[in-house]
PDB file of N, CA and C in Angstrom:
ATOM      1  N   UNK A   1       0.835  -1.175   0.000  1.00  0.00           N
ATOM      2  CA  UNK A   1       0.000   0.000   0.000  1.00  0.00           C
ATOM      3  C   UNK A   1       0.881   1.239   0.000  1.00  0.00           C
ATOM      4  N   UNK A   2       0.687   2.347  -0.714  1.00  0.00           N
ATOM      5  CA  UNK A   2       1.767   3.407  -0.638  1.00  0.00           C
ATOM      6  C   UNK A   2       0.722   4.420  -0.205  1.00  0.00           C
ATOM      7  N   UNK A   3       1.352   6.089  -0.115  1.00  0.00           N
ATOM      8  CA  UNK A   3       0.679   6.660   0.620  1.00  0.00           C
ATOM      9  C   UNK A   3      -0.454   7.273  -0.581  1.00  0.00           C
ATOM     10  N   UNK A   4      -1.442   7.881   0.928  1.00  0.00           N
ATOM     11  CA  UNK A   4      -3.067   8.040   0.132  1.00  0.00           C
ATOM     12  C   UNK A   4      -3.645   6.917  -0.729  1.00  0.00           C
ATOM     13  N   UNK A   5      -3.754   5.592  -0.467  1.00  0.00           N
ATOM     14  CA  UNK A   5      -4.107   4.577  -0.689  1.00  0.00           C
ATOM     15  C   UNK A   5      -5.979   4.672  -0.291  1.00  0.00           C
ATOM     16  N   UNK A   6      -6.170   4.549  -0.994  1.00  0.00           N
ATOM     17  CA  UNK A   6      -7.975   4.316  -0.566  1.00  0.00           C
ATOM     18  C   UNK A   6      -8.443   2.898   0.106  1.00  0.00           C
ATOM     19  N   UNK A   7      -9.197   3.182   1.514  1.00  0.00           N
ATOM     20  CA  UNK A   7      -9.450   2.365   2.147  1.00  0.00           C
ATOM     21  C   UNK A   7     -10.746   2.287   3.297  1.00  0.00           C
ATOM     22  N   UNK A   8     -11.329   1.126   3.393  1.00  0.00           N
ATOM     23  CA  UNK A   8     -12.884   1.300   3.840  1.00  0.00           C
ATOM     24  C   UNK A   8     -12.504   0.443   5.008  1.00  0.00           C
ATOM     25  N   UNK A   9     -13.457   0.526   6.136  1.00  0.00           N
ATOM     26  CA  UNK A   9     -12.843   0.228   7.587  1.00  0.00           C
ATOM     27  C   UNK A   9     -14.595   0.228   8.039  1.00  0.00           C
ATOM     28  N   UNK A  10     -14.518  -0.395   9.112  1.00  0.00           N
ATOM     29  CA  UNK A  10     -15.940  -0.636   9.779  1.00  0.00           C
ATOM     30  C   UNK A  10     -14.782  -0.845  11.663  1.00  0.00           C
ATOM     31  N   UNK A  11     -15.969  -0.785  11.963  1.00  0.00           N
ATOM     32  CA  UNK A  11     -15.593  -1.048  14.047  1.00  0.00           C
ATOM     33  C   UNK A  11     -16.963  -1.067  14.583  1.00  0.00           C
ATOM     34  N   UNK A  12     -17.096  -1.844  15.203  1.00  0.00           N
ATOM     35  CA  UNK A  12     -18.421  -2.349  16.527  1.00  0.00           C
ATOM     36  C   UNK A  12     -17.414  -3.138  17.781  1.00  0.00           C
ATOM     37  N   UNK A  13     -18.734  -3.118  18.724  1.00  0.00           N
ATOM     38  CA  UNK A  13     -18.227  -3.769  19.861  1.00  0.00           C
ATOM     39  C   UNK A  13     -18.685  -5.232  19.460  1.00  0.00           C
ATOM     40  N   UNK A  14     -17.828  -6.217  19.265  1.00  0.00           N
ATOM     41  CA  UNK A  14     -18.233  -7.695  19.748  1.00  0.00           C
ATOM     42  C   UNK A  14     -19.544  -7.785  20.281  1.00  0.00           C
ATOM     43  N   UNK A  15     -20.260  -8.772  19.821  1.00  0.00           N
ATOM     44  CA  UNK A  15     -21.076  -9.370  20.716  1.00  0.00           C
ATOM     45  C   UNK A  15     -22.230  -8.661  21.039  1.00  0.00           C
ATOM     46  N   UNK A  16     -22.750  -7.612  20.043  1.00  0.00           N
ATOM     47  CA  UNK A  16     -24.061  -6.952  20.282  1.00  0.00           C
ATOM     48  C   UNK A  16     -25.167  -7.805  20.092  1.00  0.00           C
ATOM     49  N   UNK A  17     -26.286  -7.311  20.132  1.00  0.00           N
ATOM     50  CA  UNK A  17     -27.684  -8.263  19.930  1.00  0.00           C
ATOM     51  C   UNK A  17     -27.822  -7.243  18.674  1.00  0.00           C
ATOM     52  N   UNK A  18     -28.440  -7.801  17.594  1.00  0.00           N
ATOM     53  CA  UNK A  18     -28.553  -6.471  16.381  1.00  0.00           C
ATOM     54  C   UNK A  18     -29.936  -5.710  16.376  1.00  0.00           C
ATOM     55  N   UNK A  19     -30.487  -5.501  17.697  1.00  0.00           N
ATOM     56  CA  UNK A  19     -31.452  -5.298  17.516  1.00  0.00           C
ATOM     57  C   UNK A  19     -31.255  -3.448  18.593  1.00  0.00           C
ATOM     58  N   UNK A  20     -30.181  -3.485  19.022  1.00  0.00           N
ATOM     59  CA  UNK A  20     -29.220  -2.868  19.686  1.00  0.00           C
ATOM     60  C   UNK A  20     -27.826  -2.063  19.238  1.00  0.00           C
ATOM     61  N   UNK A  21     -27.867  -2.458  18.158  1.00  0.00           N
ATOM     62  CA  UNK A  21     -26.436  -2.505  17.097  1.00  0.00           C
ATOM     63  C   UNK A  21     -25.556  -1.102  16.948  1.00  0.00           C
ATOM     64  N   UNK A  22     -24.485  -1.146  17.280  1.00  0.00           N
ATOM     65  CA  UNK A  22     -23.976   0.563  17.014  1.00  0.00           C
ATOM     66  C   UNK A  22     -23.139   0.086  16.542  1.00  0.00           C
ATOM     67  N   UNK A  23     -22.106   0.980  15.826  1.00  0.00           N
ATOM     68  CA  UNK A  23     -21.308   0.766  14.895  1.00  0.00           C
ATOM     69  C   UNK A  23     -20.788   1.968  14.036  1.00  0.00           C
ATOM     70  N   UNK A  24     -19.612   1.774  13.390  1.00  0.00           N
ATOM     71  CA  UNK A  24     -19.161   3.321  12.384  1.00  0.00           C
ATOM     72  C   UNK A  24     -19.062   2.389  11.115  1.00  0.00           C
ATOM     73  N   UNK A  25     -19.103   3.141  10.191  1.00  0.00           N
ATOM     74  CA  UNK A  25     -18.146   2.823   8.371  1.00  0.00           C
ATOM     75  C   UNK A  25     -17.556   3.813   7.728  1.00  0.00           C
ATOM     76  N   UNK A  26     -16.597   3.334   7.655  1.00  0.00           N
ATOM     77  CA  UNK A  26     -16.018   4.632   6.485  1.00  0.00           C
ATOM     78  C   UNK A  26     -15.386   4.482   5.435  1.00  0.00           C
ATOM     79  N   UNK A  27     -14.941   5.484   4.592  1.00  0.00           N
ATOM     80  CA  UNK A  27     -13.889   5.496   3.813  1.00  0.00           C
ATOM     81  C   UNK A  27     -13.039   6.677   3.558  1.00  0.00           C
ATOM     82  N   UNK A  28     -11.859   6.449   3.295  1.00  0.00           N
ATOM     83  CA  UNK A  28     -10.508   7.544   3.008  1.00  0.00           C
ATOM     84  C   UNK A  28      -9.508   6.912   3.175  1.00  0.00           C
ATOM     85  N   UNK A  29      -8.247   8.026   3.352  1.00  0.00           N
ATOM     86  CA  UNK A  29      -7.020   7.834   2.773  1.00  0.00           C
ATOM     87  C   UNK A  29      -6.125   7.290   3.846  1.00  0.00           C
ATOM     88  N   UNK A  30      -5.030   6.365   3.548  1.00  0.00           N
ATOM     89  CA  UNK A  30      -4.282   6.227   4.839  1.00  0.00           C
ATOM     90  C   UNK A  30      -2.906   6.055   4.492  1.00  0.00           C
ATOM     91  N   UNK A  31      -2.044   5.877   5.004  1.00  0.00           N
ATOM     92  CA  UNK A  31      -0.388   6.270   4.828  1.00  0.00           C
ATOM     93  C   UNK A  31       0.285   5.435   6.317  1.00  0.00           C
ATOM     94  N   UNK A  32       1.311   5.068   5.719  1.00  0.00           N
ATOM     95  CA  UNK A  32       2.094   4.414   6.860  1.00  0.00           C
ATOM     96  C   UNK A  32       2.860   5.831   7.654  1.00  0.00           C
ATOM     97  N   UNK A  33       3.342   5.708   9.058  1.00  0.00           N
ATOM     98  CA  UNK A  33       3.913   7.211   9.291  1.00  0.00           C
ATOM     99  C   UNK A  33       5.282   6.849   9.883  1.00  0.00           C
ATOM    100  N   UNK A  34       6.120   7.625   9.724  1.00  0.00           N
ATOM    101  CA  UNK A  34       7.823   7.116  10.118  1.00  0.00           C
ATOM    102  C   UNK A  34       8.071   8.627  10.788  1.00  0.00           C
ATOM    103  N   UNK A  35       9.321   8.174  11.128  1.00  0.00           N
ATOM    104  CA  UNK A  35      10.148   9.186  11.676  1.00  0.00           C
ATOM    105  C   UNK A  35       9.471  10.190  13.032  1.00  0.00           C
ATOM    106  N   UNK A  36       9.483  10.899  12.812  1.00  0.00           N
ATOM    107  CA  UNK A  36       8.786  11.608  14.102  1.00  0.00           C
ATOM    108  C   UNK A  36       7.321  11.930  14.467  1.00  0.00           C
ATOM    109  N   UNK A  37       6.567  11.682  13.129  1.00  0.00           N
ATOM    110  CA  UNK A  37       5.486  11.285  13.334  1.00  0.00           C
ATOM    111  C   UNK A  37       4.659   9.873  13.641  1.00  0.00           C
ATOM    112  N   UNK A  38       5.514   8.744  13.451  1.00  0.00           N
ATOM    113  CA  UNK A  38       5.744   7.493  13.680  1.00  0.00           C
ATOM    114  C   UNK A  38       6.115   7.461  15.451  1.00  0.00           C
ATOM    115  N   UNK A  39       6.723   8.092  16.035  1.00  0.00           N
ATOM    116  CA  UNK A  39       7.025   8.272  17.159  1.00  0.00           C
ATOM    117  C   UNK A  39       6.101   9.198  17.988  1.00  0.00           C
ATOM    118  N   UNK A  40       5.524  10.074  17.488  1.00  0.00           N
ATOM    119  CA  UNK A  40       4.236  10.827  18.090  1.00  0.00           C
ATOM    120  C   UNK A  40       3.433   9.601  18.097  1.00  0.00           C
ATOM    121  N   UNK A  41       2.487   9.220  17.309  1.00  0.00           N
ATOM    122  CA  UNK A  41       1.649   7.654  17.116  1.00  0.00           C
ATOM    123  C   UNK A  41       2.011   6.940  18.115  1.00  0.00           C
ATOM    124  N   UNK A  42       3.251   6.437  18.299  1.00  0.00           N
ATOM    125  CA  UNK A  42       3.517   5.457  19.401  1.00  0.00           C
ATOM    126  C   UNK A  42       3.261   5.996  20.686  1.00  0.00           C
ATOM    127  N   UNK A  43       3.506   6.967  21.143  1.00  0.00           N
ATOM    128  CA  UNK A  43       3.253   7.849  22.350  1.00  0.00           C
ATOM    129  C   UNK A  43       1.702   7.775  22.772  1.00  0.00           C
ATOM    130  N   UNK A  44       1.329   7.992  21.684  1.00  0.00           N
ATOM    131  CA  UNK A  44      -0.229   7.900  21.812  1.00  0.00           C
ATOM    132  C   UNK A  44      -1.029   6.244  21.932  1.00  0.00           C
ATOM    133  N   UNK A  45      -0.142   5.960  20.649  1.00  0.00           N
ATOM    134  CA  UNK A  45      -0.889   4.433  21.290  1.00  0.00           C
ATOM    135  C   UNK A  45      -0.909   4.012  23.058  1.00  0.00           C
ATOM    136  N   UNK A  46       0.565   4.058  23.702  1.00  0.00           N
ATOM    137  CA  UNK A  46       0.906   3.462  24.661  1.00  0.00           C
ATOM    138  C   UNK A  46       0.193   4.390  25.685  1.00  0.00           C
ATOM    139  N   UNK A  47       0.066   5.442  25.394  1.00  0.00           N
ATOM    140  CA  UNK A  47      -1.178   5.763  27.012  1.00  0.00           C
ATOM    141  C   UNK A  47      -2.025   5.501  26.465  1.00  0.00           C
ATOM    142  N   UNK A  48      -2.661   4.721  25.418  1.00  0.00           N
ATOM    143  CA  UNK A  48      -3.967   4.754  25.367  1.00  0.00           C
ATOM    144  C   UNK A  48      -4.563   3.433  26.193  1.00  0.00           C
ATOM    145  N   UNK A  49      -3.124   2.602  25.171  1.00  0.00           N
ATOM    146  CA  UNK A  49      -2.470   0.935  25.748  1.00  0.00           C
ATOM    147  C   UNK A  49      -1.864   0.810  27.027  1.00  0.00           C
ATOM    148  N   UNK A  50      -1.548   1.078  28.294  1.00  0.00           N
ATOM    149  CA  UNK A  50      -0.644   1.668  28.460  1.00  0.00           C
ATOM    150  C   UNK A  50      -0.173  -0.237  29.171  1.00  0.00           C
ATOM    151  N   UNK A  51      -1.068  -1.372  28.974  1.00  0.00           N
ATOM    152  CA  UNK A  51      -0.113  -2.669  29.175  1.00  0.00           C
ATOM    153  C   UNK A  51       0.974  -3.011  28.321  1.00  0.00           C
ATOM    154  N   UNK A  52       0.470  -2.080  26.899  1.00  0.00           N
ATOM    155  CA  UNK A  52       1.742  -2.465  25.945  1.00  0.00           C
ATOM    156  C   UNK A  52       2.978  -2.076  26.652  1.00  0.00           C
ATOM    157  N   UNK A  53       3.326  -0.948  26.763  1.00  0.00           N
ATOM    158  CA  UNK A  53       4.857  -0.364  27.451  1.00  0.00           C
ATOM    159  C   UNK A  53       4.962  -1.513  29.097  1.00  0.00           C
ATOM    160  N   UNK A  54       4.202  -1.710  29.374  1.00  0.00           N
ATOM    161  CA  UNK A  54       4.520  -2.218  30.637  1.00  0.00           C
ATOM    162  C   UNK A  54       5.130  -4.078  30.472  1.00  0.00           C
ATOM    163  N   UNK A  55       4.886  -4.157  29.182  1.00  0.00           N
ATOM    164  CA  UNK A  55       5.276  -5.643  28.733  1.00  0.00           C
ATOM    165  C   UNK A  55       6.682  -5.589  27.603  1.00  0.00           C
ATOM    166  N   UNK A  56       7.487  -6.204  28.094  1.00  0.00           N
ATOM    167  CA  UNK A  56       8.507  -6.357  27.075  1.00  0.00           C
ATOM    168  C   UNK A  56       8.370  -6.663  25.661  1.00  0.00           C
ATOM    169  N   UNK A  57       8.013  -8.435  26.487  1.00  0.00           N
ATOM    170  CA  UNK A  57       7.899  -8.903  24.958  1.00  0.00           C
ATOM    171  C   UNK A  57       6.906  -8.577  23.547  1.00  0.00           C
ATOM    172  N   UNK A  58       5.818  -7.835  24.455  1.00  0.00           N
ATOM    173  CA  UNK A  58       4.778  -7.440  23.591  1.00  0.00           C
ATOM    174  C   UNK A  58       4.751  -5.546  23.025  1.00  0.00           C
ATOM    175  N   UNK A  59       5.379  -5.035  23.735  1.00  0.00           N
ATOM    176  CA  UNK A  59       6.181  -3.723  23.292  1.00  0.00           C
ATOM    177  C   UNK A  59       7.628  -4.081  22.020  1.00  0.00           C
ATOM    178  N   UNK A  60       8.346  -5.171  22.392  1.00  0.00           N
ATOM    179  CA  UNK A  60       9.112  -5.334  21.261  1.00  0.00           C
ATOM    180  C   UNK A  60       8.057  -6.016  19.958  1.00  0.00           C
ATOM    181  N   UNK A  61       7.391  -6.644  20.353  1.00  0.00           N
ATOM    182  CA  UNK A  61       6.755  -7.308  19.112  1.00  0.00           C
ATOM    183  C   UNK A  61       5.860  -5.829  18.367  1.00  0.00           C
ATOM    184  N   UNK A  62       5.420  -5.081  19.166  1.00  0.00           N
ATOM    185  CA  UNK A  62       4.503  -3.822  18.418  1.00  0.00           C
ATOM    186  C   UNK A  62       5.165  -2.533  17.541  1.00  0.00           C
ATOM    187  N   UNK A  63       6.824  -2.849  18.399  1.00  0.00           N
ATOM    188  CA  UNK A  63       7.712  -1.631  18.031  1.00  0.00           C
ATOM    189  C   UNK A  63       8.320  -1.842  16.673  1.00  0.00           C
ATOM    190  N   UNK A  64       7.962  -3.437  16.276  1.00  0.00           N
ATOM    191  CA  UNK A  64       8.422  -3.549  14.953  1.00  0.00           C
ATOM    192  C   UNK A  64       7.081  -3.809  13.644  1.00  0.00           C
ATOM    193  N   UNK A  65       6.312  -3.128  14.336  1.00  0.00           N
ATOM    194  CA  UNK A  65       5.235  -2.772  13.510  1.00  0.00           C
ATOM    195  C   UNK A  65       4.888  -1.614  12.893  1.00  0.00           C
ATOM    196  N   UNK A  66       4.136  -1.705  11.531  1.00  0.00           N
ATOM    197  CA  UNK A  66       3.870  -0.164  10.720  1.00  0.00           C
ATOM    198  C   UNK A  66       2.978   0.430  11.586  1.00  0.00           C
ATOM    199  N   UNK A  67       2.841   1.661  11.417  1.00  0.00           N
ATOM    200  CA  UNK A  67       1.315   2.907  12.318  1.00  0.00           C
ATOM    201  C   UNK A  67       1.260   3.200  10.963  1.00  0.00           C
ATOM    202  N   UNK A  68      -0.466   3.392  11.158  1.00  0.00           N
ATOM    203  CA  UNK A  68      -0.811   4.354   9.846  1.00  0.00           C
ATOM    204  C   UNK A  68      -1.531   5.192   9.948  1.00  0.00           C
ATOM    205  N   UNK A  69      -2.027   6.050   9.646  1.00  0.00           N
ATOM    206  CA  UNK A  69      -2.823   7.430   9.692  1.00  0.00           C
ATOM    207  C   UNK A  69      -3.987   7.097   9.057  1.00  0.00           C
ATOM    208  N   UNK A  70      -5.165   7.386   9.764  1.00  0.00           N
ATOM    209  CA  UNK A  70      -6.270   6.856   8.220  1.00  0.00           C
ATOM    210  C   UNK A  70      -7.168   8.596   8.681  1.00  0.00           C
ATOM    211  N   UNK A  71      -7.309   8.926   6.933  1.00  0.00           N
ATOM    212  CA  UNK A  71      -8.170  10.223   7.440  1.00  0.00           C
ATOM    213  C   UNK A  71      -9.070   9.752   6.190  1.00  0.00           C
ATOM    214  N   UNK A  72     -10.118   9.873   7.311  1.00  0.00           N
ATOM    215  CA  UNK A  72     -11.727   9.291   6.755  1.00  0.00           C
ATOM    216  C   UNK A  72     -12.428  10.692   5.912  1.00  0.00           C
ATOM    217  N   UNK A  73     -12.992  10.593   5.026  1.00  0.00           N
ATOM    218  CA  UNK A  73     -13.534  11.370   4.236  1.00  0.00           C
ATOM    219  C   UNK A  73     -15.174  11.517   4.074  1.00  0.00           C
ATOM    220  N   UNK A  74     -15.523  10.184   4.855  1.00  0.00           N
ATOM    221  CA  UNK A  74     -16.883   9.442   4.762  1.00  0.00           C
ATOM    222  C   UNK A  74     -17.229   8.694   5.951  1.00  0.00           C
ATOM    223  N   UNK A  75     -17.746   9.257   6.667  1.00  0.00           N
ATOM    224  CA  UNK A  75     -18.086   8.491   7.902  1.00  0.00           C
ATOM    225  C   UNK A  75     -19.729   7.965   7.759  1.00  0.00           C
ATOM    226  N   UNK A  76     -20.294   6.547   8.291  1.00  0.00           N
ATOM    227  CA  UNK A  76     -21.731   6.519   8.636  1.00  0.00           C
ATOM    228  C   UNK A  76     -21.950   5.773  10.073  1.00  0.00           C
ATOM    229  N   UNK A  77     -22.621   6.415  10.786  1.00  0.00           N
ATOM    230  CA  UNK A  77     -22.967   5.674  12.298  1.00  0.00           C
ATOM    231  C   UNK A  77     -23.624   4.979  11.790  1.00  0.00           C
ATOM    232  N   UNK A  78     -24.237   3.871  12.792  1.00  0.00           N
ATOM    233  CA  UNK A  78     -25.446   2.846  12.438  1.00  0.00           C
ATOM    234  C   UNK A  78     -25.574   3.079  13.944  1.00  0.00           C
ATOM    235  N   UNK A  79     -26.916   2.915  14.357  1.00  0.00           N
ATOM    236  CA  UNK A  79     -27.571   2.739  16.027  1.00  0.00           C
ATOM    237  C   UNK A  79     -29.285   2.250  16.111  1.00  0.00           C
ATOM    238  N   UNK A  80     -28.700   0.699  15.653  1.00  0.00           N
ATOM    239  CA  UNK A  80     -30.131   0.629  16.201  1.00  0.00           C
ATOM    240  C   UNK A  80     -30.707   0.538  17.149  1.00  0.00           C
ATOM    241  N   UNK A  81     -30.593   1.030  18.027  1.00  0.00           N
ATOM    242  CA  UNK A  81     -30.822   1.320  19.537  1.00  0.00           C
ATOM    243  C   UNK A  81     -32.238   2.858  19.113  1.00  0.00           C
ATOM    244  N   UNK A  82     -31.944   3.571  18.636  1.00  0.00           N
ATOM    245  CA  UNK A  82     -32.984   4.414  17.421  1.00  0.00           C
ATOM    246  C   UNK A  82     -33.820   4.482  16.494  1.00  0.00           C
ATOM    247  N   UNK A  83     -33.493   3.042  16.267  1.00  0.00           N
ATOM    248  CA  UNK A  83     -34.550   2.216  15.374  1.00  0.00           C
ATOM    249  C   UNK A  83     -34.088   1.812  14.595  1.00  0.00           C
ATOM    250  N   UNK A  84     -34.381   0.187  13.859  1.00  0.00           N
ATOM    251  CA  UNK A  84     -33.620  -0.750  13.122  1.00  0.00           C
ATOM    252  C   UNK A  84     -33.435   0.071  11.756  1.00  0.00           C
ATOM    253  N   UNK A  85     -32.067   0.191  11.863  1.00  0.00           N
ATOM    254  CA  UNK A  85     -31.599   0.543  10.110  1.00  0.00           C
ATOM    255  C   UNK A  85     -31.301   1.993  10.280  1.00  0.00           C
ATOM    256  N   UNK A  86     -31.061   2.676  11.783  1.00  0.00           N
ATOM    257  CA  UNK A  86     -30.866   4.138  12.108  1.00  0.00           C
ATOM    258  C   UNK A  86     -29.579   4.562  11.356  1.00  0.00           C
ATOM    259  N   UNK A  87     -29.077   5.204  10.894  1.00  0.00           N
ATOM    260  CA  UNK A  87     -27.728   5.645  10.158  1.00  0.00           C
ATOM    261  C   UNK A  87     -27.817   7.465  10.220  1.00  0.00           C
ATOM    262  N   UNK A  88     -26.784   7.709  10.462  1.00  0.00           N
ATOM    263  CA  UNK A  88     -26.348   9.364   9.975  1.00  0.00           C
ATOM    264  C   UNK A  88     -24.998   9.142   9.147  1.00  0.00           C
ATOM    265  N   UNK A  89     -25.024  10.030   8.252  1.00  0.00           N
ATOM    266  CA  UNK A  89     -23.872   9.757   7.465  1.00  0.00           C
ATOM    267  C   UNK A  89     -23.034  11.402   7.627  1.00  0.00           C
ATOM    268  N   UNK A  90     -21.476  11.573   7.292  1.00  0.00           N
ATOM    269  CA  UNK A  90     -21.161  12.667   7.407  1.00  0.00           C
ATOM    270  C   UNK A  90     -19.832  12.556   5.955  1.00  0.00           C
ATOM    271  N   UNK A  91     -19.695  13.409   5.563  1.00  0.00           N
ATOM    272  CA  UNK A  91     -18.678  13.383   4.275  1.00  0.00           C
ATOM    273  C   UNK A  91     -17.959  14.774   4.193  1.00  0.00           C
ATOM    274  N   UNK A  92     -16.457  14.618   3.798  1.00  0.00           N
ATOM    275  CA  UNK A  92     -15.655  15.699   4.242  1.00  0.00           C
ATOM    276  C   UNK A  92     -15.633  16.189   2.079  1.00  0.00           C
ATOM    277  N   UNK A  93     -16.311  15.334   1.360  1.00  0.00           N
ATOM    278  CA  UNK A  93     -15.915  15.979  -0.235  1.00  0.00           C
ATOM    279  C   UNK A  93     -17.215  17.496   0.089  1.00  0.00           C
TER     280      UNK A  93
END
């Protein structure tokens, strides 16, 4: 993948009932990030994570991993908790 690569992504919590269902979708651009912005990213991951830094072996296994930036252009909620098939959509074109 090189940078500004087009890419579609979804996230929910595990294990909803769908009658209950929340959820995001999107799409946009994403880029691997190095150097000092690669190092900002990590900062952020690990307080977010903060068992990663507290574990060796699993801080070395993450530190030799890509970060990527994803900036969404197209977002849609889903909540059916609002009623089955609830959606708001938002778009940055």
């Amino acid at each position: 993948m090189g940078p500004g690569a087009r890419v579609a992504f979804t996230a929910q919590r595990d294990g909803q009932e769908w009658s209950g269902l929340t959820g995001l979708q999107g799409r946009g651009c994403c880029r691997p990030l190095s150097g000092a912005e690669r190092a900002a990213g990590w900062r952020v991951y690990v307080e977010r994570f903060p068992f990663v830094a507290a574990s060796d072996r699993l801080r070395a296994a993450l530190e030799r991993t890509t970060l990527w930036e994803l900036r969404p252009d197209w977002l849609r909620l889903i909540d059916n908790g609002q009623g089955f098939g609830h959606k708001e959509e938002w778009s940055g074109r």
